[in-house]
Protein backbone atom coordinates (compact mmCIF):
# COMPACT_ATOMS: atom_id res chain seq x y z
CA UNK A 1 23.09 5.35 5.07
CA UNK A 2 19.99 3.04 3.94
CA UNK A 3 20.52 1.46 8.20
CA UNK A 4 20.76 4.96 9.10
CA UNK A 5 17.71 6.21 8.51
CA UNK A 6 15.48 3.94 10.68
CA UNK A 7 17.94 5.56 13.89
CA UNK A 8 17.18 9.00 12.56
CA UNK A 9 13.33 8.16 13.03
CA UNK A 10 13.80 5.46 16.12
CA UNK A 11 11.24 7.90 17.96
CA UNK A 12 8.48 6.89 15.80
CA UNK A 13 8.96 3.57 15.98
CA UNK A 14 8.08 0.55 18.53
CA UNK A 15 8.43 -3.01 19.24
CA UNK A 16 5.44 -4.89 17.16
CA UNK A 17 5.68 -7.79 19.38
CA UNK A 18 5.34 -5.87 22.60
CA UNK A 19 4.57 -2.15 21.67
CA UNK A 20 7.93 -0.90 23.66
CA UNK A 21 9.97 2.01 22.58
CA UNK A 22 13.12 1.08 20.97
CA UNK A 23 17.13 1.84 21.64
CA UNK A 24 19.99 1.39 19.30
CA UNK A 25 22.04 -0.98 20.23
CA UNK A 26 24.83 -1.88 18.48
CA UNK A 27 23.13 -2.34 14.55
CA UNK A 28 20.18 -3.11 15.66
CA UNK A 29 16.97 -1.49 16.76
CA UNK A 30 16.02 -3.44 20.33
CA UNK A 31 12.97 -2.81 22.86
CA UNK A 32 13.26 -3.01 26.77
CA UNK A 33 12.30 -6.92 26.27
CA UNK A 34 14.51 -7.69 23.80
CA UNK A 35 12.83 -7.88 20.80
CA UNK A 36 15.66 -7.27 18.32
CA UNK A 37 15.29 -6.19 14.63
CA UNK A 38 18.12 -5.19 12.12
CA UNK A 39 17.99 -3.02 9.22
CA UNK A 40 19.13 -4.12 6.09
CA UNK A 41 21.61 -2.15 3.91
CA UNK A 42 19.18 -2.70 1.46
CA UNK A 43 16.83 -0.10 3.25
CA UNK A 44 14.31 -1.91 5.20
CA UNK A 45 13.08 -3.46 8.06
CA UNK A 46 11.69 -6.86 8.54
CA UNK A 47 9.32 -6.50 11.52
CA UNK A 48 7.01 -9.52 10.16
CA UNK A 49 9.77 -12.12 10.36
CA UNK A 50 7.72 -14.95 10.86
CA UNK A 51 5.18 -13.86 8.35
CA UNK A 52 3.37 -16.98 5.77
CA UNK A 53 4.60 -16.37 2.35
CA UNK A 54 2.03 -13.98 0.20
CA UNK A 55 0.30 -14.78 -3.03
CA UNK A 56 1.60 -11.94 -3.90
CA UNK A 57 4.56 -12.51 -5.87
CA UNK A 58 7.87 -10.82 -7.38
CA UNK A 59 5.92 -11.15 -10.75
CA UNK A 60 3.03 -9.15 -9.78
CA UNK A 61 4.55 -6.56 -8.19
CA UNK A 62 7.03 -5.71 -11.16
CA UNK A 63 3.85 -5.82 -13.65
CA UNK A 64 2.13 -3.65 -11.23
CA UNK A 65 4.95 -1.05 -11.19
CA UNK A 66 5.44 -0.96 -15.21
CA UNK A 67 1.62 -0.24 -15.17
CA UNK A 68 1.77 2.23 -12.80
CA UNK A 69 4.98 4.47 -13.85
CA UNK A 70 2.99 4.01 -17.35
CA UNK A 71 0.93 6.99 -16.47
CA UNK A 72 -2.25 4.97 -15.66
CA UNK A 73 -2.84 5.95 -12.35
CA UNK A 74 -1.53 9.67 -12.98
CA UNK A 75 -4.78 10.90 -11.45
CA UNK A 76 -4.85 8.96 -8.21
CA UNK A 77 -1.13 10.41 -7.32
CA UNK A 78 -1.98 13.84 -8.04
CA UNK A 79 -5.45 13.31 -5.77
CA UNK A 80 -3.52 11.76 -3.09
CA UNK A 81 -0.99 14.97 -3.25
CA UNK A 82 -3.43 17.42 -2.43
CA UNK A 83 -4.37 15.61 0.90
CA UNK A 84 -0.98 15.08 2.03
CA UNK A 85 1.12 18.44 3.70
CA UNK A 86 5.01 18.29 2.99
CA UNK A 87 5.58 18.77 6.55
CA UNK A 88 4.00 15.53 7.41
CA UNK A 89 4.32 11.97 8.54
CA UNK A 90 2.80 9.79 6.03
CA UNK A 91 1.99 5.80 6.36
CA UNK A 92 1.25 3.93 3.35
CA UNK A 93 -0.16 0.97 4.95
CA UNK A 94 -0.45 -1.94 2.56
CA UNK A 95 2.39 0.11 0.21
CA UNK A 96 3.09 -2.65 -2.09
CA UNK A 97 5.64 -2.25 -4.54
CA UNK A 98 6.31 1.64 -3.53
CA UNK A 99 5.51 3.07 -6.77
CA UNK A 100 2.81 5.64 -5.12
CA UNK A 101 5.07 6.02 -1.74
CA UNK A 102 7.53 7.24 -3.67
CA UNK A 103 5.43 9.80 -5.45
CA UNK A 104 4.81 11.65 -2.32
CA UNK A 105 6.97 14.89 -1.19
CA UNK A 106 6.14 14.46 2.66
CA UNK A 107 9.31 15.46 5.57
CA UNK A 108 8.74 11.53 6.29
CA UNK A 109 7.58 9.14 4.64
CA UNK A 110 6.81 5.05 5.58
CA UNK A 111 5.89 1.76 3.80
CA UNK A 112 4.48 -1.20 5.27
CA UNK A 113 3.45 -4.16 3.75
CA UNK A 114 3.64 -7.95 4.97
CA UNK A 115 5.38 -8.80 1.21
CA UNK A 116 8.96 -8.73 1.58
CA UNK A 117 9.02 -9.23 -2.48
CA UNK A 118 7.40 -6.10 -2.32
CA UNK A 119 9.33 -3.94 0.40
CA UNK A 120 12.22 -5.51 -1.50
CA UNK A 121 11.15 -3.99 -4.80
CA UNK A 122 10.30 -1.09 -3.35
CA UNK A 123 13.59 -0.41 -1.65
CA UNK A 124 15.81 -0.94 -4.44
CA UNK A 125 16.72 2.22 -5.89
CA UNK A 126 18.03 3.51 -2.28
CA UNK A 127 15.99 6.53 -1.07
CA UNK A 128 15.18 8.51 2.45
CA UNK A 129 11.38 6.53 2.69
CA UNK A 130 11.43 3.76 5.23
CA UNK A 131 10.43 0.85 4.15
CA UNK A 132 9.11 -2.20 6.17
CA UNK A 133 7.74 -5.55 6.10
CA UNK A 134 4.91 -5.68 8.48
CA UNK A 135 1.17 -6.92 9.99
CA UNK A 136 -1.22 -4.12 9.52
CA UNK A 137 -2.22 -5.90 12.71
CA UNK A 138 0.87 -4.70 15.07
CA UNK A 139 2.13 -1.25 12.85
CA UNK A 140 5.51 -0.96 14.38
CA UNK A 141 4.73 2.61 14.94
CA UNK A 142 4.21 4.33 18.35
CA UNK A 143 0.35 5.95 19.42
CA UNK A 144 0.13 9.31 17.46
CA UNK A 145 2.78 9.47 15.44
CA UNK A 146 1.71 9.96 11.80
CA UNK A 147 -0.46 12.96 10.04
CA UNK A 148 -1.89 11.05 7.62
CA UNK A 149 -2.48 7.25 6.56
CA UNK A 150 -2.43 5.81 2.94
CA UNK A 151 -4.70 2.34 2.39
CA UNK A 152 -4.71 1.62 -1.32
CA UNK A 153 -6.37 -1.46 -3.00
CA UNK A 154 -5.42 -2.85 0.47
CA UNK A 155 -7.07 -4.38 3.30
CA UNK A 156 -7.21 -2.10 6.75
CA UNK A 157 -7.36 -2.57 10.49
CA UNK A 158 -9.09 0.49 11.19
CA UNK A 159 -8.11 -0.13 15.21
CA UNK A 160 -4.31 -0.08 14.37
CA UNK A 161 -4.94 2.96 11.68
CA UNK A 162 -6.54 4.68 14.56
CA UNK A 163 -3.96 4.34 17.13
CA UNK A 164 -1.43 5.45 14.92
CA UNK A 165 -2.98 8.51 13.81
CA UNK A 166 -2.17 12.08 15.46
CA UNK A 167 -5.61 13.21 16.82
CA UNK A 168 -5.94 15.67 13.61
CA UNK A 169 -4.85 13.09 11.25
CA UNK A 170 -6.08 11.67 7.91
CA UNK A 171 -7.01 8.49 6.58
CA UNK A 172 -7.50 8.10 2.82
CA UNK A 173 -8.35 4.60 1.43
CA UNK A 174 -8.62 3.67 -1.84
CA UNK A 175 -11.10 1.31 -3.05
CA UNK A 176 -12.28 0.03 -6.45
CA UNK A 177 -15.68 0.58 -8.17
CA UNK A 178 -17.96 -1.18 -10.01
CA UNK A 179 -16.09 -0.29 -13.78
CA UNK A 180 -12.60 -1.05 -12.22
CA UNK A 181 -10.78 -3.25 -14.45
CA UNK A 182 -14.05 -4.56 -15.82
CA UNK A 183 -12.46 -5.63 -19.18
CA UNK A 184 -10.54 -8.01 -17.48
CA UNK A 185 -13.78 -9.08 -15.99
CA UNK A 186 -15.09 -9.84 -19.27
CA UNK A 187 -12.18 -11.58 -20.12
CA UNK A 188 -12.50 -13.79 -16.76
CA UNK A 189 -15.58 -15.02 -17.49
CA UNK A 190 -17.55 -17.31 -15.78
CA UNK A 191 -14.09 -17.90 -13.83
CA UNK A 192 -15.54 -15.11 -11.49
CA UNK A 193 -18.68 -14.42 -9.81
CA UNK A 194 -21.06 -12.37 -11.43
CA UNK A 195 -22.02 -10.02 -8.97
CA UNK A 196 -22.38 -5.98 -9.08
CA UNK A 197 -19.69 -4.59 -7.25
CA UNK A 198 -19.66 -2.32 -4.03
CA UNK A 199 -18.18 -0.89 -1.46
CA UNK A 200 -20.83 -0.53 0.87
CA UNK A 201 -19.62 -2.84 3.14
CA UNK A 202 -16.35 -1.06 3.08
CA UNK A 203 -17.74 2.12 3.91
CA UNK A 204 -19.57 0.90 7.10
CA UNK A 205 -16.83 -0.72 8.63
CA UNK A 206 -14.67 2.39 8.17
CA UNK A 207 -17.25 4.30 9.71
CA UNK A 208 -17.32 2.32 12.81
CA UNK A 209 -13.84 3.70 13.92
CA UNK A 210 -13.60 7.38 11.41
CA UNK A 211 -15.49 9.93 10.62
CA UNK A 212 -16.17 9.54 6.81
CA UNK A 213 -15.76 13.66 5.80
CA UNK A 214 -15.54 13.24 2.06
CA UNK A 215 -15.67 11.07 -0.97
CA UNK A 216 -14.18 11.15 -4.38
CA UNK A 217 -14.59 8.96 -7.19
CA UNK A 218 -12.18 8.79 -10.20
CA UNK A 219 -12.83 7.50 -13.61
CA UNK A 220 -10.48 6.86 -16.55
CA UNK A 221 -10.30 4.97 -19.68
CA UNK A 222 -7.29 4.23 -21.75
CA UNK A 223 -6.84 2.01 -24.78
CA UNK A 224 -3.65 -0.49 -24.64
CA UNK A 225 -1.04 -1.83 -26.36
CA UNK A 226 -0.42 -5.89 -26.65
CA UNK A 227 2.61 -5.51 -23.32
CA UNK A 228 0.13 -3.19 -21.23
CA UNK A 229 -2.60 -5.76 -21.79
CA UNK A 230 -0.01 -7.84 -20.34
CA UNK A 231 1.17 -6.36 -17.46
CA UNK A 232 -2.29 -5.44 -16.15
CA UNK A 233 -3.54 -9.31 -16.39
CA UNK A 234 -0.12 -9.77 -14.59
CA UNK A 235 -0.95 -7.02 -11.77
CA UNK A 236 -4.52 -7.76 -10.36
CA UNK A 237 -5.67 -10.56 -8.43
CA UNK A 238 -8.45 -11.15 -10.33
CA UNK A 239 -6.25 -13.19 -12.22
CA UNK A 240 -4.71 -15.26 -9.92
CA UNK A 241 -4.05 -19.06 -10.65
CA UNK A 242 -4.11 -18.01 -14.55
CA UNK A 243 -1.84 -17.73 -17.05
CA UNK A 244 -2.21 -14.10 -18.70
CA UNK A 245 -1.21 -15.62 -21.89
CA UNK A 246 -4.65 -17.57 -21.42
CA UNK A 247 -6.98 -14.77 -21.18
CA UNK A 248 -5.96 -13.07 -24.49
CA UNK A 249 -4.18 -10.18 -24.22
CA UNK A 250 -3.73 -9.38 -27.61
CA UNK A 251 -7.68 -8.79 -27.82
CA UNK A 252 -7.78 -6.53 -24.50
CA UNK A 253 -7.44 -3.32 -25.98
CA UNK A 254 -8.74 -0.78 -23.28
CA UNK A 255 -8.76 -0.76 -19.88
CA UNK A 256 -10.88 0.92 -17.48
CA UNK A 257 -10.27 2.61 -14.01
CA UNK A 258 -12.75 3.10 -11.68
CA UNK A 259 -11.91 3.93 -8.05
CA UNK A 260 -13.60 5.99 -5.21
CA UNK A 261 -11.36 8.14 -2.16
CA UNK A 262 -12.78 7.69 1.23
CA UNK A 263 -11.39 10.43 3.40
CA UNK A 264 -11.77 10.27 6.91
CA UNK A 265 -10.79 11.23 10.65
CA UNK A 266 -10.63 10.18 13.71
């Protein structure tokens, strides 16, 4: 049933490599020039096969998940709810671990990232969401198929998003502020540059390709216990090439997050 599924949607998808339709043939989903791909039983699709191994690991994905189903980002999933229509198509480009794909209610739902730890994580469990490793570059999705398009803490190719995107479609992206996470900051040190954060940049790129309609920033403290202080140093990249044990954790007692939607069209 997980190999299934991809068949059920085959008319949403196409070749990466050379943007053809697909065919089942056999087990296997193959375009007109014979790009072949297989599903795995485990429910997903490699479409990145050749894809450089990512810094992001096994480790931070499973921290990031025992942060997230701890209630943290509560607020984010409900806000992301009220812009996405069960009767949709929904792309969660940059998906990550799952944990917010799988909080959606949409008729179909997909997950692409270019981790296979993290499509791997994600797909464990079973479920009807289609999960795939994949370049946000070539989105193995064919011109207009999807209502609405999820970017969270992720980078974008606003050309690809674009294409993809049904001519009434949505993008939200999800971008941190200056307070996001700023205890860790703190913690960091001189380790990171001390510079004001913002997303300026982000939002004029975006608008080069979407109309920007709306904007929504979220704000949330929460104090933590010694294993959440944990798992967050384990879960953001600020932290990368440390050990969390390093930084403390036992003296990081609250955590802030600070995020803004961008919510746009095409």
């Amino acid at each position: 049933m997980s190999a299934d599924k991809f068949f059920e949607h085959i008319e949403l998808l196409r070749c990466p490599f050379c943007g053809t339709a697909f065919s089942r043939c056999g087990s296997s989903l193959r375009c007109k020039n014979g790009h072949a791909f297989d599903p795995s039983r485990r429910g997903y699709v490699n479409f990145a096969p050749n894809a450089a191994p990512s810094r992001y690991d096994q480790t931070l994905f499973t921290a990031r998940r025992s942060i997230l189903e701890g209630g943290f980002y509560n607020r984010i999933v409900e806000t992301i709810k009220q812009y996405v229509p069960e009767s949709s198509v929904v792309l969660d480009a940059g998906c990550g671990d799952g944990t917010f794909t799988k909080a959606l209610k949409s008729d179909t739902t997909i997950g692409l990232d270019l981790s296979k730890d993290a499509i791997r994580l994600a797909a464990s469990g079973g479920g009807t969401v289609l999960w795939m490793v994949g370049d946000l570059t070539r989105i193995p999705l064919r011109d207009a198929s999807a209502d609405v398009i999820l970017n969270l803490f992720s980078p974008a190719h606003y050309t690809e998003f674009a294409r993809v995107l049904k001519p009434d479609g949505r993008l939200l992206k999800l971008v941190p502020q200056e307070g996001y996470l700023k205890e860790i900051r703190v913690r960091m040190g001189d380790r990171l540059r001390k510079e004001r954060y913002s997303n300026d940049s982000v939002v004029t790129h975006l608008s080069e390709r979407f109309q920007l309609s709306q904007r929504v920033r979220l704000t949330d403290s929460f104090s933590l216990n010694r294993q959440q202080a944990t798992e967050f140093l384990r879960m953001t990249p600020l932290t990368f090439g440390v050990n969390a044990e390093e930084l403390e954790p036992e003296k990081l007692n609250e955590i802030t997050i600070d995020v803004e939607f961008l919510i746009g069209h095409v």
